[in-house]
PDB file of N, CA and C in Angstrom:
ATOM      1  N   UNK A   1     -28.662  16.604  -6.847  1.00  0.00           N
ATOM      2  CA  UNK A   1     -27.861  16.480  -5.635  1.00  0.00           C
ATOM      3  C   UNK A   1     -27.401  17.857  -5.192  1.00  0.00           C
ATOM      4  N   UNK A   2     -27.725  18.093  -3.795  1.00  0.00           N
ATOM      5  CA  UNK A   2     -27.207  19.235  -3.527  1.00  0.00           C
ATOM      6  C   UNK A   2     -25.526  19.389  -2.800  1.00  0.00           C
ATOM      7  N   UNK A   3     -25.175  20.278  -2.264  1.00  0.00           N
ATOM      8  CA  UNK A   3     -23.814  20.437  -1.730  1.00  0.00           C
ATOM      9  C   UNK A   3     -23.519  19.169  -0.785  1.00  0.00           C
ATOM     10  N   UNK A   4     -24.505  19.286   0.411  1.00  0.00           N
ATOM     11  CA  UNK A   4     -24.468  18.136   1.066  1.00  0.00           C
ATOM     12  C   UNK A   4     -24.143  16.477   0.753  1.00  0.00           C
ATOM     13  N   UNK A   5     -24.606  16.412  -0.381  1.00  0.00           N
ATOM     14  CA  UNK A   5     -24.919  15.401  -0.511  1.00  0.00           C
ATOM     15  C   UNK A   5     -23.485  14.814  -1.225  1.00  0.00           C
ATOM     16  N   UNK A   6     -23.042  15.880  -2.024  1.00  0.00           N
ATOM     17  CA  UNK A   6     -21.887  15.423  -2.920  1.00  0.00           C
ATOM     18  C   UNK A   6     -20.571  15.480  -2.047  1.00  0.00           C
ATOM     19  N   UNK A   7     -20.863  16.572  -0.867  1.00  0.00           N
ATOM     20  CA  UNK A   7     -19.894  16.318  -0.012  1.00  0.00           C
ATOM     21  C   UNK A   7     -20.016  14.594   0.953  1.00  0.00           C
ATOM     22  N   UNK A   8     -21.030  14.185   1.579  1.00  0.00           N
ATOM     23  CA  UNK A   8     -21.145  12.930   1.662  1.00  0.00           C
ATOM     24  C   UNK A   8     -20.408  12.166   1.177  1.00  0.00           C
ATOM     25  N   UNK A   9     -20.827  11.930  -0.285  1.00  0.00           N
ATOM     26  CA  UNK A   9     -20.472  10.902  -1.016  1.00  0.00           C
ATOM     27  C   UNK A   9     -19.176  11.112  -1.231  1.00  0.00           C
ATOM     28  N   UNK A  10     -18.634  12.239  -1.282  1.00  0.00           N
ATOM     29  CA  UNK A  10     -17.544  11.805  -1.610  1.00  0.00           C
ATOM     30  C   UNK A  10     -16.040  11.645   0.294  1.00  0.00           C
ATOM     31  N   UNK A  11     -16.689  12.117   0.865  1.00  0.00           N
ATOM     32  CA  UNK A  11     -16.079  11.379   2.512  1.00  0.00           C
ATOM     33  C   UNK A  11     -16.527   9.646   2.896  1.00  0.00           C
ATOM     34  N   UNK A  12     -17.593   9.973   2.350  1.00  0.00           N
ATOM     35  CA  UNK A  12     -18.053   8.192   2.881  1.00  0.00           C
ATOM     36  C   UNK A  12     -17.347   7.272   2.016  1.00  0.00           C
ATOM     37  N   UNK A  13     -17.084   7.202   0.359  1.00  0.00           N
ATOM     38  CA  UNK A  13     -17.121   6.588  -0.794  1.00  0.00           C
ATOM     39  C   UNK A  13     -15.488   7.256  -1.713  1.00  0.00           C
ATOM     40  N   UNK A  14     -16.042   8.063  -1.932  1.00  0.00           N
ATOM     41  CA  UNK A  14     -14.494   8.313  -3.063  1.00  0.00           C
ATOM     42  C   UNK A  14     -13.615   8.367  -2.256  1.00  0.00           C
ATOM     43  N   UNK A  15     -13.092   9.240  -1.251  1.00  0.00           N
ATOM     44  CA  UNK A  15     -11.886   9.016   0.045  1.00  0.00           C
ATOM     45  C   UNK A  15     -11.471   7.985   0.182  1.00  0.00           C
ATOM     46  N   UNK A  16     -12.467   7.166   0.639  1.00  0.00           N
ATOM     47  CA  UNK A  16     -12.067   5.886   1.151  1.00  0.00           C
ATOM     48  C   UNK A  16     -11.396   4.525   0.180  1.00  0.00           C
ATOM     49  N   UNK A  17     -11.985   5.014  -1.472  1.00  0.00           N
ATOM     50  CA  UNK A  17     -11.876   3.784  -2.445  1.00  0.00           C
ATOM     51  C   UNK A  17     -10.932   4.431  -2.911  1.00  0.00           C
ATOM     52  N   UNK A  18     -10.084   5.435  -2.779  1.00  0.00           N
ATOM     53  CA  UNK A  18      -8.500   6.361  -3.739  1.00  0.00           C
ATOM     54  C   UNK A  18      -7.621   6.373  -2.623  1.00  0.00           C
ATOM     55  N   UNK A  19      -8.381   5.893  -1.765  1.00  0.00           N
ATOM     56  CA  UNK A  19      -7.134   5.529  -0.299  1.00  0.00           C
ATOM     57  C   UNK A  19      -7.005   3.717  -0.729  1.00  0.00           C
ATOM     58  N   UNK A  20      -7.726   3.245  -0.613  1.00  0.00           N
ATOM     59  CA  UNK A  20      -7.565   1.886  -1.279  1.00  0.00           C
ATOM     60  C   UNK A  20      -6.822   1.642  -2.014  1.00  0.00           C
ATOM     61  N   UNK A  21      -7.297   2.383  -2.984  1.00  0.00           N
ATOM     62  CA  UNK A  21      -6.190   2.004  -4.500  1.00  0.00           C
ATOM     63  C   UNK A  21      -4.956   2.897  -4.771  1.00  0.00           C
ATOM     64  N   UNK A  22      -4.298   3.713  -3.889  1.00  0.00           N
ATOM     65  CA  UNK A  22      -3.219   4.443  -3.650  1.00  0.00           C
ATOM     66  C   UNK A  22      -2.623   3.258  -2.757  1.00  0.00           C
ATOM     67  N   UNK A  23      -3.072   3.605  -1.843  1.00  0.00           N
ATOM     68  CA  UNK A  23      -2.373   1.919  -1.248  1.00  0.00           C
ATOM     69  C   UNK A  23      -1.671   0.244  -1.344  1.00  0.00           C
ATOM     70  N   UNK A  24      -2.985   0.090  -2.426  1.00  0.00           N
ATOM     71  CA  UNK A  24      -2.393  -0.871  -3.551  1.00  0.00           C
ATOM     72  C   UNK A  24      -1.606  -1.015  -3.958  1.00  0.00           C
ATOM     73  N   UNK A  25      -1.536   0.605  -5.071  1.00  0.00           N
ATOM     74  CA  UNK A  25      -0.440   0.853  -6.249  1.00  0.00           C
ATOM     75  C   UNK A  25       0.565   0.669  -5.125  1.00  0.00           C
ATOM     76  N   UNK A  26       0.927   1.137  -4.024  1.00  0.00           N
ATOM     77  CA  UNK A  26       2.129   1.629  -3.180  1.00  0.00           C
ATOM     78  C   UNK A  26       2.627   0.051  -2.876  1.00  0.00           C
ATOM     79  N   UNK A  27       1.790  -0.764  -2.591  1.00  0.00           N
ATOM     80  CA  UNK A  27       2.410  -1.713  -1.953  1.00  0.00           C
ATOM     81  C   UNK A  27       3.098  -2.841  -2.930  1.00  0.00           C
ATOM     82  N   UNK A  28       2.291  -2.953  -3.714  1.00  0.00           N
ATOM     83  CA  UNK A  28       2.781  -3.576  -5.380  1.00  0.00           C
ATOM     84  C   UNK A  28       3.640  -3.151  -6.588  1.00  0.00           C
ATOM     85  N   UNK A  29       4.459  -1.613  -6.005  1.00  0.00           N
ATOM     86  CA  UNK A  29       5.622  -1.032  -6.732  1.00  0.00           C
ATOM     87  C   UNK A  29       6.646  -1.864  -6.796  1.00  0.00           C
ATOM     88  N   UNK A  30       7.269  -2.091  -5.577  1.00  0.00           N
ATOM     89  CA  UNK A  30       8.269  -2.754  -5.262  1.00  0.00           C
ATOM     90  C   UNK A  30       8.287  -4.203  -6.026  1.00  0.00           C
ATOM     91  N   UNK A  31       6.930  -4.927  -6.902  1.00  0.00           N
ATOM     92  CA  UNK A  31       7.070  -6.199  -7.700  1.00  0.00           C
ATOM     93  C   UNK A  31       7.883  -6.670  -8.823  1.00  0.00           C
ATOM     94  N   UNK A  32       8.330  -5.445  -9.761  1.00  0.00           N
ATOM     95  CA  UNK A  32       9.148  -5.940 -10.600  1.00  0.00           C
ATOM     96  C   UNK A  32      10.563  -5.727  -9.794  1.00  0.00           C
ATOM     97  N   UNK A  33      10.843  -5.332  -9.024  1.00  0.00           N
ATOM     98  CA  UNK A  33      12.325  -5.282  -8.688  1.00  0.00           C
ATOM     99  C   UNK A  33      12.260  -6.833  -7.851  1.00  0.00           C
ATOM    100  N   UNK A  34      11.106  -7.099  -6.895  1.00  0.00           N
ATOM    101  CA  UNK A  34      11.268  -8.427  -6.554  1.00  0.00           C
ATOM    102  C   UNK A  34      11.639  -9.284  -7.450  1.00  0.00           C
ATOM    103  N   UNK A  35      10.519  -9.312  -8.242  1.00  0.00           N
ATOM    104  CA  UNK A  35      10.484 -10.727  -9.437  1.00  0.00           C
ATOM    105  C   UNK A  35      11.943 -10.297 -10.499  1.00  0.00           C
ATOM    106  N   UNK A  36      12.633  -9.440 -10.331  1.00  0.00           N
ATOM    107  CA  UNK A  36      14.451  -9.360 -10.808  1.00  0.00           C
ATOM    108  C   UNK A  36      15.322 -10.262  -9.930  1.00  0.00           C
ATOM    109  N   UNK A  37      14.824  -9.747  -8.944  1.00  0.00           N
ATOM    110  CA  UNK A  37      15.905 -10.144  -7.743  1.00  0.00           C
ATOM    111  C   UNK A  37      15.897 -11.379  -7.440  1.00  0.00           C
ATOM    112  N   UNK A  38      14.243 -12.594  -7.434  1.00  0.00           N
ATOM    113  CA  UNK A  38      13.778 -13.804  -8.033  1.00  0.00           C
ATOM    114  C   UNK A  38      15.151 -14.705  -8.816  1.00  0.00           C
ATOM    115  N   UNK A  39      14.967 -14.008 -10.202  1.00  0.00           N
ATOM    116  CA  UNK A  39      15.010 -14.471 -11.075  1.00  0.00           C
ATOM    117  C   UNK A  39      17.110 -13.982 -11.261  1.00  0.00           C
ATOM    118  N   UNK A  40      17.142 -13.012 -10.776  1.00  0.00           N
ATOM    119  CA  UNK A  40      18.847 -13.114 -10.830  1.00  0.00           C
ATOM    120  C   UNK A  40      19.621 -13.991  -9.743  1.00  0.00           C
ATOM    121  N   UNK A  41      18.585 -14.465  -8.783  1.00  0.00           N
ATOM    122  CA  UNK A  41      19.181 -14.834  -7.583  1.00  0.00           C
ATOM    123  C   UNK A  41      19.950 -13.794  -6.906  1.00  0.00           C
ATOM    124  N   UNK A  42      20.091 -12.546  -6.816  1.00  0.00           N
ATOM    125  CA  UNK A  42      21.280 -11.779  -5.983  1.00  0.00           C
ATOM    126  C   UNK A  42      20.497 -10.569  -5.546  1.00  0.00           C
ATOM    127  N   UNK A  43      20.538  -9.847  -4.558  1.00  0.00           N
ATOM    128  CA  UNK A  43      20.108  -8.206  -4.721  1.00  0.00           C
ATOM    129  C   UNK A  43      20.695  -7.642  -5.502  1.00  0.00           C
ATOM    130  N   UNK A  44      21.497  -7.715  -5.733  1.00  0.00           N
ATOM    131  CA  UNK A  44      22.543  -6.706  -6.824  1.00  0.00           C
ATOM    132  C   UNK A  44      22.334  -5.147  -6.209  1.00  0.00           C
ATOM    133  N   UNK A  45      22.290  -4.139  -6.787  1.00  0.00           N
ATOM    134  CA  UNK A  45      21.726  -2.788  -6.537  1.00  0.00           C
ATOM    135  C   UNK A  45      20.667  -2.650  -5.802  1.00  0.00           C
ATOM    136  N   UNK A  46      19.517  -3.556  -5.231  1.00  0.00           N
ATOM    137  CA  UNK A  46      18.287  -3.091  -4.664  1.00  0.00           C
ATOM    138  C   UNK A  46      18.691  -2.801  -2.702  1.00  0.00           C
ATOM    139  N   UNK A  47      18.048  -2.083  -2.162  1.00  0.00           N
ATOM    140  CA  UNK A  47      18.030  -1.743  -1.097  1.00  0.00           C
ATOM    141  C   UNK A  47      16.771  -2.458  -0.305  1.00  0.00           C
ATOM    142  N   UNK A  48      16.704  -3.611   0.342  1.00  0.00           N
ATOM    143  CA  UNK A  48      15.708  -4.115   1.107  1.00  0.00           C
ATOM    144  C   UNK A  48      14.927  -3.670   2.019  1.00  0.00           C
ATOM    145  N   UNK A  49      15.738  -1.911   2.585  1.00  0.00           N
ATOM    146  CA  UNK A  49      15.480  -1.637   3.916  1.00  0.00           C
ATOM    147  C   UNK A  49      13.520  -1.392   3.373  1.00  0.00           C
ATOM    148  N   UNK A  50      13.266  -0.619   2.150  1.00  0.00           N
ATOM    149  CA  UNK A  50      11.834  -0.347   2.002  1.00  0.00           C
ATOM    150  C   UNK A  50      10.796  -1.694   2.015  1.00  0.00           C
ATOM    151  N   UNK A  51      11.395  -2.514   1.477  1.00  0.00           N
ATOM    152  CA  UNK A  51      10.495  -3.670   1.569  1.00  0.00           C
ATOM    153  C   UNK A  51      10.198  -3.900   2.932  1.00  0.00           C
ATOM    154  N   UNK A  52      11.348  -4.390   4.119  1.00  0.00           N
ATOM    155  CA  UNK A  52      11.079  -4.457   5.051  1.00  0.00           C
ATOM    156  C   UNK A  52      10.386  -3.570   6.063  1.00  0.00           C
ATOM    157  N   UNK A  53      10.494  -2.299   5.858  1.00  0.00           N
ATOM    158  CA  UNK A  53       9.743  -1.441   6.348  1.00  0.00           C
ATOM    159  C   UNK A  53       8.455  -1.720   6.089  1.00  0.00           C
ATOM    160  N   UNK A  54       8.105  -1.980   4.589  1.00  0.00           N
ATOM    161  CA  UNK A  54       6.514  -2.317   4.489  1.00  0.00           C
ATOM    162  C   UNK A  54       5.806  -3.228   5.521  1.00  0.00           C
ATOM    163  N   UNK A  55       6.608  -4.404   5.155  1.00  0.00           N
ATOM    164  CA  UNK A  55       6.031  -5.600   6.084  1.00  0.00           C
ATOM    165  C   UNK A  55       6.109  -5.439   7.370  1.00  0.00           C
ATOM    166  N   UNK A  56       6.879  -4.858   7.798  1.00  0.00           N
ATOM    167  CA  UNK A  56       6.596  -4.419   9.513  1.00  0.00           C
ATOM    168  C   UNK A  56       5.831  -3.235   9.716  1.00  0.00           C
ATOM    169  N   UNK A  57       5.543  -2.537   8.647  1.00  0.00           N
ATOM    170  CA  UNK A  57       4.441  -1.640   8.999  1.00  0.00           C
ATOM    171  C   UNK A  57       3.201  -2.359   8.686  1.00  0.00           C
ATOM    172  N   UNK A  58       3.257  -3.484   7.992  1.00  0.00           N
ATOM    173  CA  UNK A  58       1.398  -4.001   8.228  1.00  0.00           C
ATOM    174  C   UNK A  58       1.617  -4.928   8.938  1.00  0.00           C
ATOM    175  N   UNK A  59       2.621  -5.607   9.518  1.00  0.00           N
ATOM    176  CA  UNK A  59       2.629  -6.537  10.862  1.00  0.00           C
ATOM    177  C   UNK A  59       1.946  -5.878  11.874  1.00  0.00           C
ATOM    178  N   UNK A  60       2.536  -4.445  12.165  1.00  0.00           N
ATOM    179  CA  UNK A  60       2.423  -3.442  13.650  1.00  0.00           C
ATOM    180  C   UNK A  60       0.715  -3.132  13.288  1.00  0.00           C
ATOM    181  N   UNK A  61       0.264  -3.194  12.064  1.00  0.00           N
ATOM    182  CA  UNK A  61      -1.310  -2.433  11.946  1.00  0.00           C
ATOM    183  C   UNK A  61      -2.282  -3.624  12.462  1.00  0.00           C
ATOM    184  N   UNK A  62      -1.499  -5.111  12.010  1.00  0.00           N
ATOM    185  CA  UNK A  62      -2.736  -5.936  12.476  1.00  0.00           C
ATOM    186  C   UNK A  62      -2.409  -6.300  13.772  1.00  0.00           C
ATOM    187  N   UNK A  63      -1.405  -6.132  14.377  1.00  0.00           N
ATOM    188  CA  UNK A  63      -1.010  -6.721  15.572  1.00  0.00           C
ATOM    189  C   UNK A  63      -2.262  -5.310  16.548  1.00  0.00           C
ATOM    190  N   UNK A  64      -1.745  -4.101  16.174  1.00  0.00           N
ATOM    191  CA  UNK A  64      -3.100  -2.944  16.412  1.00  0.00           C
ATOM    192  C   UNK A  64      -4.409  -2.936  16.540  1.00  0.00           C
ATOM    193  N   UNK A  65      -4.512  -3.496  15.383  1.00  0.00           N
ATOM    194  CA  UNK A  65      -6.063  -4.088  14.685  1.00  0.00           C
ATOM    195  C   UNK A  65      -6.721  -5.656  15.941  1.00  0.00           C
ATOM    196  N   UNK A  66      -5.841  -6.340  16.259  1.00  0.00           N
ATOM    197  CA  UNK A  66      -6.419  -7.396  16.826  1.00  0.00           C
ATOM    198  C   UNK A  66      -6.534  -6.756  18.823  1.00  0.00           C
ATOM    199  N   UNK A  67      -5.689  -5.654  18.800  1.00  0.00           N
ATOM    200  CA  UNK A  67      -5.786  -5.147  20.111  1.00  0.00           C
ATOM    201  C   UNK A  67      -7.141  -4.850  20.521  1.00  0.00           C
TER     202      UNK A  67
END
């Protein structure tokens, strides 16, 4: 494989699959503090504003997405 090629692969393929799974990890942090907050019934200490930010930032992407 020459320069080209490894540059390719890695814009078409690795970029795109460590944007994936950075994304993931990011969105599935916030699970054990949910499944606390579940299971104590209360927020206690947690701050909701990030959760909600999430979900209205992928509301606004598909509402984008269907434009």
């Amino acid at each position: 494989m020459d320069a080209d090629d490894w540059k390719s692969l890695a814009l078409n393929h690795l970029a795109p699959g460590l944007g994936c799974i950075i994304a993931f990890l990011m969105f599935v942090s916030p699970l054990r503090a949910v499944q606390n907050v579940r299971k104590l019934q209360s927020l206690g200490d947690l701050n909701p504003l990030p959760l909600v930010a999430i979900i209205a930032n992928c509301m606004v992407w598909l509402i984008y997405g269907e434009s």
